[in-house]
C-alpha atoms as a PDB file:
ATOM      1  CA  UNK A   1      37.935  39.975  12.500  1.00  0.00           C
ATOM      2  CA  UNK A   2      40.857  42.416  12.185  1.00  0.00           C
ATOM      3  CA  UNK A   3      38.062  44.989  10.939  1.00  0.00           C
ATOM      4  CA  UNK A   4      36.101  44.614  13.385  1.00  0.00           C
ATOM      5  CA  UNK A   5      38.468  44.998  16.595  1.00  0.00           C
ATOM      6  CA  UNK A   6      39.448  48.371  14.860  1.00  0.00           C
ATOM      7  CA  UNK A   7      35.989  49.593  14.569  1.00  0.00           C
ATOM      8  CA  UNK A   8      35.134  48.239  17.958  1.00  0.00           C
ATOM      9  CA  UNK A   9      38.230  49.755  19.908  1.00  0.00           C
ATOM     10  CA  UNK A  10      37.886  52.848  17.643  1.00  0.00           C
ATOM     11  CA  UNK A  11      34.267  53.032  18.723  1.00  0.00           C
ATOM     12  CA  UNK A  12      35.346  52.701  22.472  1.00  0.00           C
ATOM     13  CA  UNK A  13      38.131  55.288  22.272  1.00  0.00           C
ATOM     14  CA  UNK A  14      36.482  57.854  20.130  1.00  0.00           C
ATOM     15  CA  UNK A  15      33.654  57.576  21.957  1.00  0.00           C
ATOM     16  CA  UNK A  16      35.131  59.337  25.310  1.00  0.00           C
ATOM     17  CA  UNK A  17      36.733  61.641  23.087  1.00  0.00           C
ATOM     18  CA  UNK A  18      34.180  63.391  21.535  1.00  0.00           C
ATOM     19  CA  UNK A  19      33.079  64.740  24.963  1.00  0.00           C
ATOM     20  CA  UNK A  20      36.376  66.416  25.023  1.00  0.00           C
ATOM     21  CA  UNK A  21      36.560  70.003  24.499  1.00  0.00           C
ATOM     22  CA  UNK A  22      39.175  71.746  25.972  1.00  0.00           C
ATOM     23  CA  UNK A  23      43.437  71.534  26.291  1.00  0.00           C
ATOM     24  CA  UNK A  24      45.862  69.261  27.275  1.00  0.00           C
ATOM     25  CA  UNK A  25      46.823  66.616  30.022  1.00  0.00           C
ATOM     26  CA  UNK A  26      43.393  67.642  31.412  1.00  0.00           C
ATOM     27  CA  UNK A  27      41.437  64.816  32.729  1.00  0.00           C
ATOM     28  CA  UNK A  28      38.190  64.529  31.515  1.00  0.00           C
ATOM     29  CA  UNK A  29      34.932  62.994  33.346  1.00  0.00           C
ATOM     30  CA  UNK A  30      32.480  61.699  30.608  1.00  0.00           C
ATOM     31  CA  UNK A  31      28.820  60.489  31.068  1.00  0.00           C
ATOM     32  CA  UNK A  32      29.726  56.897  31.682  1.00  0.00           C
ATOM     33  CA  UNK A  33      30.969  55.326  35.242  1.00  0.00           C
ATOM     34  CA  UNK A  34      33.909  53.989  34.992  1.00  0.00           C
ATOM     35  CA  UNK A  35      35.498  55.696  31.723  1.00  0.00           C
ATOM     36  CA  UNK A  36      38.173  57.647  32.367  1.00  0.00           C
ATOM     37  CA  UNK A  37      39.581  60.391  29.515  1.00  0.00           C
ATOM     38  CA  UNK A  38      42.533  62.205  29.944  1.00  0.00           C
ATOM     39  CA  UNK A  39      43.369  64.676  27.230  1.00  0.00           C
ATOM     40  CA  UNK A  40      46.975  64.388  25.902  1.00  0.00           C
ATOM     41  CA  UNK A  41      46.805  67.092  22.321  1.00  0.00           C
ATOM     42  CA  UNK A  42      43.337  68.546  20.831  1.00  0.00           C
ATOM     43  CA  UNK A  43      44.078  71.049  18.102  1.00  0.00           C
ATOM     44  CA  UNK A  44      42.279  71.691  14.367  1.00  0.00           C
ATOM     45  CA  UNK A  45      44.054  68.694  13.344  1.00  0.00           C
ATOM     46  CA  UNK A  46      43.720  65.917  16.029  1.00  0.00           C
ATOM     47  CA  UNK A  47      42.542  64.869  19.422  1.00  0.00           C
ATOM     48  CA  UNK A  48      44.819  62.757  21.078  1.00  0.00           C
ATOM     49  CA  UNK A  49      43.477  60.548  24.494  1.00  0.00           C
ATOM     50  CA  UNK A  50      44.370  58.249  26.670  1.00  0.00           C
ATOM     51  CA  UNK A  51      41.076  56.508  27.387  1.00  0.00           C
ATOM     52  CA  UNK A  52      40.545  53.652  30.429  1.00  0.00           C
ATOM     53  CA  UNK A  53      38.239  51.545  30.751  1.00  0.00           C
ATOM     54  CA  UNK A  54      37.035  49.606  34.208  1.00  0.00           C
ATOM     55  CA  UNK A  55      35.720  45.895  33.993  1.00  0.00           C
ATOM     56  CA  UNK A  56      32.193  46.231  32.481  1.00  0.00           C
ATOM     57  CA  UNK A  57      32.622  49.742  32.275  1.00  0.00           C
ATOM     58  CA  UNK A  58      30.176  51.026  28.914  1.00  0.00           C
ATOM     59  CA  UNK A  59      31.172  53.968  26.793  1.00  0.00           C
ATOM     60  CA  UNK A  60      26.671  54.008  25.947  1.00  0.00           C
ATOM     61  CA  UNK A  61      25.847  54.975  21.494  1.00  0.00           C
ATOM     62  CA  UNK A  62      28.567  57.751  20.349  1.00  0.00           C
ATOM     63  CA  UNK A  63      29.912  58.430  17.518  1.00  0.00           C
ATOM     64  CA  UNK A  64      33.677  59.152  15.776  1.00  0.00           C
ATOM     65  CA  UNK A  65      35.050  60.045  12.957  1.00  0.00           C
ATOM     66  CA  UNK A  66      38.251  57.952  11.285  1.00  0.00           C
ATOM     67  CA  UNK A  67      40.520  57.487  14.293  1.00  0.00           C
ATOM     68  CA  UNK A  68      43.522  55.127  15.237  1.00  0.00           C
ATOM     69  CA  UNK A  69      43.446  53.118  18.961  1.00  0.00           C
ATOM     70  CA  UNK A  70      46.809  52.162  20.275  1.00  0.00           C
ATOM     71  CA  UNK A  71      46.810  49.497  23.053  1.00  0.00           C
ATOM     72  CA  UNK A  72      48.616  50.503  26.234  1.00  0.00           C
ATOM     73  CA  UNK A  73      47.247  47.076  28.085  1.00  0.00           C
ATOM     74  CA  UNK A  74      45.380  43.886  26.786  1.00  0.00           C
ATOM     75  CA  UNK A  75      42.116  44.388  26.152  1.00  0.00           C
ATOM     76  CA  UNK A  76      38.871  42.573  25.816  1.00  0.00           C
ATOM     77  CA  UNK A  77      35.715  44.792  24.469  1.00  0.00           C
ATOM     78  CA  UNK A  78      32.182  44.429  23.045  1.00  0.00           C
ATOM     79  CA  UNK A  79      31.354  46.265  20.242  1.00  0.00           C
ATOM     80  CA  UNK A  80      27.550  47.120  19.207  1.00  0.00           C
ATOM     81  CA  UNK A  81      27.226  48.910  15.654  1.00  0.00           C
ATOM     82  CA  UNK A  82      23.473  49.143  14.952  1.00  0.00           C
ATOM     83  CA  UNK A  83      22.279  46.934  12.406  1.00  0.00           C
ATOM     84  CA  UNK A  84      25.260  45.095  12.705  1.00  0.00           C
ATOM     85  CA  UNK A  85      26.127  41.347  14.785  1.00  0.00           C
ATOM     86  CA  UNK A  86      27.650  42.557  18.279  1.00  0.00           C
ATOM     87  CA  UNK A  87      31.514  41.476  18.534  1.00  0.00           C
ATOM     88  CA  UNK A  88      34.471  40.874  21.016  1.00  0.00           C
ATOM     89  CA  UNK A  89      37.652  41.399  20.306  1.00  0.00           C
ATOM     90  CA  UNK A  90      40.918  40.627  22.194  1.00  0.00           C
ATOM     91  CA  UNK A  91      43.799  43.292  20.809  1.00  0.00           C
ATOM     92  CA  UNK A  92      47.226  43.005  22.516  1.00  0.00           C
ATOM     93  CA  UNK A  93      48.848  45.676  24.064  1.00  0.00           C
ATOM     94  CA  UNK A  94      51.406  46.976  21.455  1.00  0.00           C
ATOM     95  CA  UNK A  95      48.929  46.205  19.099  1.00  0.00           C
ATOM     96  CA  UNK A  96      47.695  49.890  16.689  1.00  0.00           C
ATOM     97  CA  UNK A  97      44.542  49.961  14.821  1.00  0.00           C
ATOM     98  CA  UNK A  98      42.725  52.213  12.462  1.00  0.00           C
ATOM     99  CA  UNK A  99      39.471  52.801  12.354  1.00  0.00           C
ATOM    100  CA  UNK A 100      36.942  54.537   8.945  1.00  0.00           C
ATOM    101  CA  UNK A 101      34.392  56.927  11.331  1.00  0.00           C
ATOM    102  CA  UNK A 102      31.689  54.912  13.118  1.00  0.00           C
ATOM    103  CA  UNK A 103      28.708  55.466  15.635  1.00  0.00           C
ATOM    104  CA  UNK A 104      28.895  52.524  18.528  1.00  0.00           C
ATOM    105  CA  UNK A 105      28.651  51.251  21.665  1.00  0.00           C
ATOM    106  CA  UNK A 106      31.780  49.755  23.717  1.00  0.00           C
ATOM    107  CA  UNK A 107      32.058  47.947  26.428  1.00  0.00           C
ATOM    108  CA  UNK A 108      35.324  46.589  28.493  1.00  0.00           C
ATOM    109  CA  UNK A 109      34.346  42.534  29.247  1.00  0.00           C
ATOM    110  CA  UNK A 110      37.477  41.854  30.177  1.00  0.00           C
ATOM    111  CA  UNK A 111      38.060  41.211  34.150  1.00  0.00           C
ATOM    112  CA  UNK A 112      40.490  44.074  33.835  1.00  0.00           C
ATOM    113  CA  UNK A 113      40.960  47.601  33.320  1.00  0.00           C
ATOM    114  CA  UNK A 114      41.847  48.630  29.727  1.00  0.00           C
ATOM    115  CA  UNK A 115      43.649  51.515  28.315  1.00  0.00           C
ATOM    116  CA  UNK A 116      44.620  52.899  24.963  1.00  0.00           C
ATOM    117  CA  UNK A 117      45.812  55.737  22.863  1.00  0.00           C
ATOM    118  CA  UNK A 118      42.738  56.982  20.744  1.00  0.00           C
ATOM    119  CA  UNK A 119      43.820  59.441  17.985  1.00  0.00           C
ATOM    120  CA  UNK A 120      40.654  61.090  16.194  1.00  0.00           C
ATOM    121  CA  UNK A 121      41.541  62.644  12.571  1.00  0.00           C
ATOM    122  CA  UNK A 122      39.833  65.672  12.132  1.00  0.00           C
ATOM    123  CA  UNK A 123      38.610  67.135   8.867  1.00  0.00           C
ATOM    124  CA  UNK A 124      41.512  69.718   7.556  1.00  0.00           C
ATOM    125  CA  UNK A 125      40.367  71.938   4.974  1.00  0.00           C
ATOM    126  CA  UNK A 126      42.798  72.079   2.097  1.00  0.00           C
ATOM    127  CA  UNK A 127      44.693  74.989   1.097  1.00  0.00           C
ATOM    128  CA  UNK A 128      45.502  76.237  -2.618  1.00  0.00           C
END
């Protein structure tokens, strides 16, 4: 259960933030109503959001790669993972959570708003 409220808030988080582009504090306005991104550190190692979510607001299929959600409020979200049983999970705020990369579909079923901290990890080339 642990597992899967990482993958789903991962999927939730990451999935606002891979519409992100550009520098930071800037607000971002991504494809679904009622998800709000705003941009807090996007460089060649990380991108760093603060993602909200309305009540039923749906972050539709995305896709992340290995990221970490921390909860700023309590949250209740559906997770969808194709080919997989559709979850909820209730995290805490306070509560961190890492998440291995994933392609999903979130949405906030809570009555209301939810935000977090999404941190995406993004492949680093090593140097000899």
């Amino acid at each position: 259960m642990k597992k899967t409220m990482i993958m789903l808030l991962s999927a939730m988080m990451l999935t606002a933030m891979l519409s992100v582009q550009t520098a930071n504090a800037q607000n971002k306005k991504p494809d679904w109503p009622g998800v709000t991104i705003k941009v807090l550190v996007d460089n060649d190692n990380v991108n760093i959001s603060e993602v909200t979510f309305a009540p039923g607001a749906v972050a539709d299929w995305h896709s992340h790669p290995q990221h970490t959600i921390y909860a700023i409020t309590d949250m209740k979200l559906q997770v969808e993972e194709k080919g997989k049983e559709t979850k909820v999970n209730d995290v805490k705020a306070g509560q961190a959570i890492w998440s291995p990369a994933v392609t999903h579909k979130t949405t906030n079923v809570g009555t209301t708003p939810m935000t977090a901290i999404v941190t995406e990890i993004k492949e680093v080339p090593h140097k000899h």
